[in-house]
N, C-alpha and C. Protein backbone atom coordinates (compact mmCIF):
# COMPACT_ATOMS: atom_id res chain seq x y z
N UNK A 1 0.83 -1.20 0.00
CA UNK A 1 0.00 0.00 0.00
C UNK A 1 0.86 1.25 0.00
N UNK A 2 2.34 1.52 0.52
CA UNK A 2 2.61 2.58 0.49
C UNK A 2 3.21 2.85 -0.09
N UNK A 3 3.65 1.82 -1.31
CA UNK A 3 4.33 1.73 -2.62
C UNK A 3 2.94 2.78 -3.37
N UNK A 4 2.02 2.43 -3.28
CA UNK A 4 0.75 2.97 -4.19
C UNK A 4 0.34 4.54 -3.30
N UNK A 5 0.51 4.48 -2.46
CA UNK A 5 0.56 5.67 -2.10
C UNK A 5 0.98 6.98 -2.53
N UNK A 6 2.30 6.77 -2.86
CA UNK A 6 3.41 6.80 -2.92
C UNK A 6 3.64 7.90 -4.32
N UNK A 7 2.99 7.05 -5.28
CA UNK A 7 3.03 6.87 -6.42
C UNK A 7 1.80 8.14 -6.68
N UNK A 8 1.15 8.39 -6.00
CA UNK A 8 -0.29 9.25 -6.51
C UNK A 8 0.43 10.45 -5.68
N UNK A 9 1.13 10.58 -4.68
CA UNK A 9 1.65 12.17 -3.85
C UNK A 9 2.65 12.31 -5.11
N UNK A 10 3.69 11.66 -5.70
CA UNK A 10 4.25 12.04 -6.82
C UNK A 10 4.06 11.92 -7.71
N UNK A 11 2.55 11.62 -8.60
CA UNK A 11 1.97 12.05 -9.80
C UNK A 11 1.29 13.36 -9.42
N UNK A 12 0.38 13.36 -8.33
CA UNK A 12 0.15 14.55 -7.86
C UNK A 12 0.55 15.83 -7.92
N UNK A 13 2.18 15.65 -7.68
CA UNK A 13 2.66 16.95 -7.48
C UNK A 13 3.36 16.99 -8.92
N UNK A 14 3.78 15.94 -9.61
CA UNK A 14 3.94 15.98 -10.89
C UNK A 14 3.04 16.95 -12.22
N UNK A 15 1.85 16.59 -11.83
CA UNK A 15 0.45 17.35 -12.52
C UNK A 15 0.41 18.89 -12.01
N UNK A 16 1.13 19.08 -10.90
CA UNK A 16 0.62 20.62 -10.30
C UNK A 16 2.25 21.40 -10.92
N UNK A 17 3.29 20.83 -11.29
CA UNK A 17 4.35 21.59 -10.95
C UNK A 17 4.78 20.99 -12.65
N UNK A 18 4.57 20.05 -13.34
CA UNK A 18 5.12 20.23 -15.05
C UNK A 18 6.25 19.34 -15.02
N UNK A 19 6.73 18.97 -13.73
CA UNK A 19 7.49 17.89 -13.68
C UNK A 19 7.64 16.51 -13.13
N UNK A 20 7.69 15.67 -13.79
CA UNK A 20 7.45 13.97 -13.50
C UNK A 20 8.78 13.40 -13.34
N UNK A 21 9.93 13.77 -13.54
CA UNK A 21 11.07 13.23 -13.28
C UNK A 21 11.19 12.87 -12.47
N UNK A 22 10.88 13.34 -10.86
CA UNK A 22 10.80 12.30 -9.52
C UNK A 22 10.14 11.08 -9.49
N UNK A 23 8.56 11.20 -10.49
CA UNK A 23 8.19 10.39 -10.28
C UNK A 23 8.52 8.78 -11.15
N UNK A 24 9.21 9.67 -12.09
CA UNK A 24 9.99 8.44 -13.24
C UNK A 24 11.39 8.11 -12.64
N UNK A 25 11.95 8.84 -12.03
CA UNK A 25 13.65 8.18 -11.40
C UNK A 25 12.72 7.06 -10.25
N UNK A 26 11.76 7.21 -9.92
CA UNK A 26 11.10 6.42 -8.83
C UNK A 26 10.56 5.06 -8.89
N UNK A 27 10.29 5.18 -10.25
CA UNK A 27 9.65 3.88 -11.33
C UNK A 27 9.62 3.96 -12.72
N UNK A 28 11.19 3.96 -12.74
CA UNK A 28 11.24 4.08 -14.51
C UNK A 28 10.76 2.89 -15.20
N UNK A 29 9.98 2.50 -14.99
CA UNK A 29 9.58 1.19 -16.25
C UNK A 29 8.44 2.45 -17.06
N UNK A 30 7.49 3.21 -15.71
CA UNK A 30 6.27 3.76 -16.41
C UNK A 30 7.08 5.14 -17.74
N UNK A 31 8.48 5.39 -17.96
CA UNK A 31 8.66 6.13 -18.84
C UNK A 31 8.71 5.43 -20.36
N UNK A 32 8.45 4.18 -20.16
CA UNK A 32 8.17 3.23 -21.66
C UNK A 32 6.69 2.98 -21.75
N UNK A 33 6.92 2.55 -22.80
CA UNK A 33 5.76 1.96 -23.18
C UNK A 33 4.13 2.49 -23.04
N UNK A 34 4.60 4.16 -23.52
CA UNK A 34 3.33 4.59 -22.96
C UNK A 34 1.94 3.71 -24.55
N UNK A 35 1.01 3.91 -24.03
CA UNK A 35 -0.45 3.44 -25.06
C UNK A 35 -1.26 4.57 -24.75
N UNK A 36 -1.44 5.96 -24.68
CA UNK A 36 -2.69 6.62 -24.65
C UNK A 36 -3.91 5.64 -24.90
N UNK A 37 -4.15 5.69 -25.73
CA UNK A 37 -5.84 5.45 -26.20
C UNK A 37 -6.30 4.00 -25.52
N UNK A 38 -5.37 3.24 -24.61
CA UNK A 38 -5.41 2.06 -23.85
C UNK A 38 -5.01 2.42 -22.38
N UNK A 39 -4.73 3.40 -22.06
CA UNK A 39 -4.47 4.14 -20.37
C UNK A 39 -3.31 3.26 -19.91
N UNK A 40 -2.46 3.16 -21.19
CA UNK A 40 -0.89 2.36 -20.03
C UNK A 40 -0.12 3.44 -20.36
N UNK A 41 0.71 3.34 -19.03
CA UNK A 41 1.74 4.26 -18.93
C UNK A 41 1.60 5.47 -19.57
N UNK A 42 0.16 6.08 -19.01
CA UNK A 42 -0.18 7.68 -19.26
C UNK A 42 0.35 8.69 -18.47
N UNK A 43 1.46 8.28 -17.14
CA UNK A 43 1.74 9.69 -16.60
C UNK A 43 1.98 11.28 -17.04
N UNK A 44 3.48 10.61 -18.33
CA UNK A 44 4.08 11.90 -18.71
C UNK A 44 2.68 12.44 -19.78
N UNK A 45 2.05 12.23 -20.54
CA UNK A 45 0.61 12.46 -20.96
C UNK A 45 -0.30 13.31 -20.15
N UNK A 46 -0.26 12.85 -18.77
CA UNK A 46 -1.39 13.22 -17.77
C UNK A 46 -0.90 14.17 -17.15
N UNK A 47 0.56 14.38 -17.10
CA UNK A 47 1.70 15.52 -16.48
C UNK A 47 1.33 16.53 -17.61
N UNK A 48 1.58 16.73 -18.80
CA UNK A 48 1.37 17.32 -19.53
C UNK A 48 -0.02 17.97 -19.79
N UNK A 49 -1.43 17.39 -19.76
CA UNK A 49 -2.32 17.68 -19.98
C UNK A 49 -2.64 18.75 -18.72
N UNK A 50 -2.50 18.22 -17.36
CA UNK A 50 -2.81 18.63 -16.30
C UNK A 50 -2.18 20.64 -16.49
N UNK A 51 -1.00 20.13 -16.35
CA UNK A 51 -0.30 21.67 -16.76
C UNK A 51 -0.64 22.25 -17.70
N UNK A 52 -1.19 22.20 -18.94
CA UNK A 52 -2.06 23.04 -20.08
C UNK A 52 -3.02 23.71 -19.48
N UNK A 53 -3.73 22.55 -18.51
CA UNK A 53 -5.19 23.14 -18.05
C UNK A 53 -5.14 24.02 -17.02
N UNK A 54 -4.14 24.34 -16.41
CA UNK A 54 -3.97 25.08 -14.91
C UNK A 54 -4.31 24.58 -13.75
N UNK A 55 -3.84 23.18 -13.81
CA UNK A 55 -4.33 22.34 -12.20
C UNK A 55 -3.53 23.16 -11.18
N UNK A 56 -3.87 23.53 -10.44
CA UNK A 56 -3.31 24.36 -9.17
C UNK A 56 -2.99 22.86 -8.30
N UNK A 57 -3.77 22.47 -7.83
CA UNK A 57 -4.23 21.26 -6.61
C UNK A 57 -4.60 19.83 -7.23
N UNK A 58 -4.23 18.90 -7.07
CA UNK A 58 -4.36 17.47 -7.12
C UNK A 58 -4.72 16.46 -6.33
N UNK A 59 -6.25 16.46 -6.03
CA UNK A 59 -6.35 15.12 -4.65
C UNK A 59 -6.61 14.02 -5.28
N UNK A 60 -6.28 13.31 -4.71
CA UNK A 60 -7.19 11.27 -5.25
C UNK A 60 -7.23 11.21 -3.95
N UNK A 61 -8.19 10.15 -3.91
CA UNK A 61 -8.81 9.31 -3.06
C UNK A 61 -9.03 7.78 -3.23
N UNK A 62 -7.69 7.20 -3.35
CA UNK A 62 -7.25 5.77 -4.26
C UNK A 62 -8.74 4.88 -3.38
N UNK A 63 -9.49 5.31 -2.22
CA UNK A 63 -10.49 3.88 -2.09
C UNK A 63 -12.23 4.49 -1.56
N UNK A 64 -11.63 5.93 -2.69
CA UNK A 64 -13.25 6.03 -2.77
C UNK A 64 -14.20 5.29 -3.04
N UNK A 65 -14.36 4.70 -3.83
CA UNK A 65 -15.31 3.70 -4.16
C UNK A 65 -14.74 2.24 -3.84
N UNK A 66 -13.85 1.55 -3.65
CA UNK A 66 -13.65 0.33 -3.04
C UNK A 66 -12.53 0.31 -2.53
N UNK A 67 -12.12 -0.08 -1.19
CA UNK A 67 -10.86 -0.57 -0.39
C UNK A 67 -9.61 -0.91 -1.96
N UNK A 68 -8.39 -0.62 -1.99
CA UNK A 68 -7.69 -1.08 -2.83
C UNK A 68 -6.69 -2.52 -2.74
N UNK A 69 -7.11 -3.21 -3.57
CA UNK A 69 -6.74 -4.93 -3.67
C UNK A 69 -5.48 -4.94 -4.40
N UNK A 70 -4.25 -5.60 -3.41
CA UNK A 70 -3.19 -5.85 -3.73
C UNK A 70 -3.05 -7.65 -3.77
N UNK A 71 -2.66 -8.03 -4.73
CA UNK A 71 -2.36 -9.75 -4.59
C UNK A 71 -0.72 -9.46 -4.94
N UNK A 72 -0.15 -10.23 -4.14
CA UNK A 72 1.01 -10.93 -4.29
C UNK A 72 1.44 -11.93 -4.55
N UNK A 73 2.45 -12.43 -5.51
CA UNK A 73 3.09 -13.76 -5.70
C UNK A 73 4.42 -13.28 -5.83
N UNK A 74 5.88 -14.15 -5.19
CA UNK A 74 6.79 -14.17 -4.91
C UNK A 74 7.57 -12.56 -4.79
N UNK A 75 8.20 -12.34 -6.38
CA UNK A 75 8.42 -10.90 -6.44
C UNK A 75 7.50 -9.98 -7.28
N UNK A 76 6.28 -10.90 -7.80
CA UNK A 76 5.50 -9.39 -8.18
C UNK A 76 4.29 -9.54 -7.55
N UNK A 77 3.57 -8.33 -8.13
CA UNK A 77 1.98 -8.26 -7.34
C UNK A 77 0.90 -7.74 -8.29
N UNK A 78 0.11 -7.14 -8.00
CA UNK A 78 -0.64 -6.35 -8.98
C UNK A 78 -1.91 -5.44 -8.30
N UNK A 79 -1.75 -4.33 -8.16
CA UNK A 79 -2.86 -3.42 -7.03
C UNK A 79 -3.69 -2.73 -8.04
N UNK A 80 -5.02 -3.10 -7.61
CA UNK A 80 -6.41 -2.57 -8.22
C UNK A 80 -6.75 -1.19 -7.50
N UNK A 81 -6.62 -0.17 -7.79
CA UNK A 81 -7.37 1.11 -7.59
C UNK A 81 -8.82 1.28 -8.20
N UNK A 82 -9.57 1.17 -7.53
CA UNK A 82 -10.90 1.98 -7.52
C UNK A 82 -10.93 3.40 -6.78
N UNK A 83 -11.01 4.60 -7.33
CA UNK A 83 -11.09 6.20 -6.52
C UNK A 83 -11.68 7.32 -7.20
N UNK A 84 -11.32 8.32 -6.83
CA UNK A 84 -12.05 9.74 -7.23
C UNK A 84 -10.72 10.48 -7.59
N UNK A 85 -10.69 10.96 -8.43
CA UNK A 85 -9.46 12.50 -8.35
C UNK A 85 -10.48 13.40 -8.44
N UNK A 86 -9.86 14.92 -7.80
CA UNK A 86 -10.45 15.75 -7.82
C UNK A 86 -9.12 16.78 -8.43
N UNK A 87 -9.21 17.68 -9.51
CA UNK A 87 -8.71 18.44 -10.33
C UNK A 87 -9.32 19.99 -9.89
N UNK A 88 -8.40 21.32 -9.15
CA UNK A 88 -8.53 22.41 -8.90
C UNK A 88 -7.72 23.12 -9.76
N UNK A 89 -8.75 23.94 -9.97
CA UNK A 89 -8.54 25.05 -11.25
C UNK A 89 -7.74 25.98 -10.70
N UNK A 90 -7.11 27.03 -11.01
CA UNK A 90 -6.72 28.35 -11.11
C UNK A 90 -7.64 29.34 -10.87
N UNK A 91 -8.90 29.20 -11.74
CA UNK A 91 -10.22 29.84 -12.05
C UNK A 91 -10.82 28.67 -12.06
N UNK A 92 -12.22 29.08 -11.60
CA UNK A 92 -13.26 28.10 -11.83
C UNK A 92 -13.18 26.72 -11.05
N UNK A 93 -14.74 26.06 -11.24
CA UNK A 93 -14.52 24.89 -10.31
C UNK A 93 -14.35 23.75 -10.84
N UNK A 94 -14.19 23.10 -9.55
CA UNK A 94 -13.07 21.86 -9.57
C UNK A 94 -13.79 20.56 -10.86
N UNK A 95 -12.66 19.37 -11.23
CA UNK A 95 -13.32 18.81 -11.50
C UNK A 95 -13.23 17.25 -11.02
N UNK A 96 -14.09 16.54 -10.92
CA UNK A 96 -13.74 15.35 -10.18
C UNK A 96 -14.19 14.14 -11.23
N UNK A 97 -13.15 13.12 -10.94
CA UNK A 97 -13.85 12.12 -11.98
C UNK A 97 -13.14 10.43 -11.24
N UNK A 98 -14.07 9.44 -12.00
CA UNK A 98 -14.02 7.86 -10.97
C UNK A 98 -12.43 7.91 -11.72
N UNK A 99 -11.73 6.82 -11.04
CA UNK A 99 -10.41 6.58 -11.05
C UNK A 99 -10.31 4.84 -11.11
N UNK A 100 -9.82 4.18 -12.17
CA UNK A 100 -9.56 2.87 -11.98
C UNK A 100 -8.34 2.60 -12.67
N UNK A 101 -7.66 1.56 -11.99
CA UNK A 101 -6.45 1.57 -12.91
C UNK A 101 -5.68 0.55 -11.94
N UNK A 102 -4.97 -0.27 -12.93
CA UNK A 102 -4.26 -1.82 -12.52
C UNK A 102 -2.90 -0.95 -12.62
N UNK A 103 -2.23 -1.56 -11.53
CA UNK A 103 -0.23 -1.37 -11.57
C UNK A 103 0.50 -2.69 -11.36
N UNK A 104 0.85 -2.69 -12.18
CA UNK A 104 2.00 -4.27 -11.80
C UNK A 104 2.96 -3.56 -11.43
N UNK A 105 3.59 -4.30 -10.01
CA UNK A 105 4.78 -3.83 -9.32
C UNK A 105 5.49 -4.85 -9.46
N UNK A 106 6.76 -4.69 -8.89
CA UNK A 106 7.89 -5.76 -9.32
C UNK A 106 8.56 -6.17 -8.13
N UNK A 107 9.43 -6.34 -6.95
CA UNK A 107 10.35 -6.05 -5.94
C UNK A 107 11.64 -6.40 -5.84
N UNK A 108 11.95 -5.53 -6.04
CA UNK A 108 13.91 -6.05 -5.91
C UNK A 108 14.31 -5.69 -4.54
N UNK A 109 14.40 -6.71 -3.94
CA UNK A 109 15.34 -6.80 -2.15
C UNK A 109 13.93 -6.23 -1.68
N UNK A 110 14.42 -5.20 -0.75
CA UNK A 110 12.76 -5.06 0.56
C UNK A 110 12.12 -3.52 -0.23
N UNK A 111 12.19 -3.74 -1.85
CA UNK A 111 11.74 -2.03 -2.62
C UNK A 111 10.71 -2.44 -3.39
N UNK A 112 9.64 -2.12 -3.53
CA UNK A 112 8.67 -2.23 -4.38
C UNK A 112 8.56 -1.20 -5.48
N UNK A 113 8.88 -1.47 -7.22
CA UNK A 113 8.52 -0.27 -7.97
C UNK A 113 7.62 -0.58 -9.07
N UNK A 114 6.75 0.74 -9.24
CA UNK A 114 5.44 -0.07 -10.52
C UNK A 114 6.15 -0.03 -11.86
N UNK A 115 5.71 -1.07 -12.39
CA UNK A 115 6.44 -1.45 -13.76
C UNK A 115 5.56 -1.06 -14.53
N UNK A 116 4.15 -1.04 -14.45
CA UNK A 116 3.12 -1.19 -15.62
C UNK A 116 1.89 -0.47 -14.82
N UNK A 117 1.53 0.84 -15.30
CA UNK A 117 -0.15 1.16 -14.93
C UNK A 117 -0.88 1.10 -15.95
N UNK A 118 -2.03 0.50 -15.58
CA UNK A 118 -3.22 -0.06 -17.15
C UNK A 118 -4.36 1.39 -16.16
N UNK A 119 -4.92 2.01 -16.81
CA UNK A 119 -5.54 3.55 -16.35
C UNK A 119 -7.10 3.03 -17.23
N UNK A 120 -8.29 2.42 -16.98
CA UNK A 120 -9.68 2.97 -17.21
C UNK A 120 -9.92 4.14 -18.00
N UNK A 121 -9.67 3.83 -19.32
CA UNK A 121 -9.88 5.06 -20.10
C UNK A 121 -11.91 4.68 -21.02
N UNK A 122 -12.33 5.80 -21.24
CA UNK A 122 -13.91 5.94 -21.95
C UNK A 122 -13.64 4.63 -22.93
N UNK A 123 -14.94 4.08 -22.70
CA UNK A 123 -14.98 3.22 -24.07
C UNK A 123 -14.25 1.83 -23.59
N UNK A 124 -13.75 1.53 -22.32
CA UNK A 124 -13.49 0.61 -21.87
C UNK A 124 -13.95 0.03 -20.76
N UNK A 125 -13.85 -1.34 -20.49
CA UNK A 125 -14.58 -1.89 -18.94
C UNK A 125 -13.24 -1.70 -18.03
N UNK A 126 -13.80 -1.15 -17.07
CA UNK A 126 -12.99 -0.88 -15.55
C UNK A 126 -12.16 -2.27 -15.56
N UNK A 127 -10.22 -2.00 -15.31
CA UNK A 127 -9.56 -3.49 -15.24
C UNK A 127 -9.79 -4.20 -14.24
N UNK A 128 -9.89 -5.81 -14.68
CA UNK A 128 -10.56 -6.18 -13.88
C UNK A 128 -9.72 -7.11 -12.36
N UNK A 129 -10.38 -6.71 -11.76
CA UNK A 129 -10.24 -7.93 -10.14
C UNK A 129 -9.73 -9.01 -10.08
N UNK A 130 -8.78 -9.70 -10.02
CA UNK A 130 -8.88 -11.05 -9.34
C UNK A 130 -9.95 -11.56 -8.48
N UNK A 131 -10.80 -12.63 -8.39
CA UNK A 131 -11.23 -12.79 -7.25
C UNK A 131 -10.60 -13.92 -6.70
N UNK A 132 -11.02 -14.09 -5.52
CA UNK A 132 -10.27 -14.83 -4.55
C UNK A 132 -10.19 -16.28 -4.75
């Protein structure tokens, strides 16, 4: 969990300030392989867009809508976000929208880093759950 935490205070501040480099020296796998129109590896995309629009402020709320599900096997895992972001303007009000999105993490020694975020983009079904 505080690998994923982690990861949204430095996209966060990534989106408010034009720079993602902390958050890519942090988990450089997400500087490959981006897919827009499939929501993988959209940060530097979402860094970019955010700063066009004048995001002042950046909240998520990674378990607004459901507790967030991490499964583990040996050295990788894979954490389901269900949440809310909320997007503050410069001018004008805020905007808020649902949040879903799969991360495959990896772990080398006692470090957890995300290799892969799959992001819930329009026109697609929310990624899905393991169940138990």
């Amino acid at each position: 969990m505080g690998v994923v935490e982690e990861y949204y205070a430095l996209l966060d501040r990534a989106q408010v300030t034009g720079d993602a480099s902390a958050l890519l020296a942090r988990h450089p796998g997400l500087a490959t392989g981006q897919q827009r129109e499939r929501g993988i590896n959209i940060e530097t995309w979402m860094v970019e867009r955010t700063r066009a629009l004048a995001v002042r402020e950046v909240r998520v709320d990674i378990e607004s809508y459901e507790p967030v599900r991490v499964y583990v096997k040996d050295t990788a895992a894979a954490a389901f976000v269900h949440g809310l972001f909320t997007w503050e303007y410069q001018q004008g009000l805020p905007t808020r929208g649902e949040l879903a999105v799969r991360m495959d993490l990896a772990r080398s020694g006692d470090r957890w880093t995300i290799e892969r975020t799959d992001e819930w983009t329009l026109g697609e079904t929310p990624p899905p759950t393991p169940r138990r």
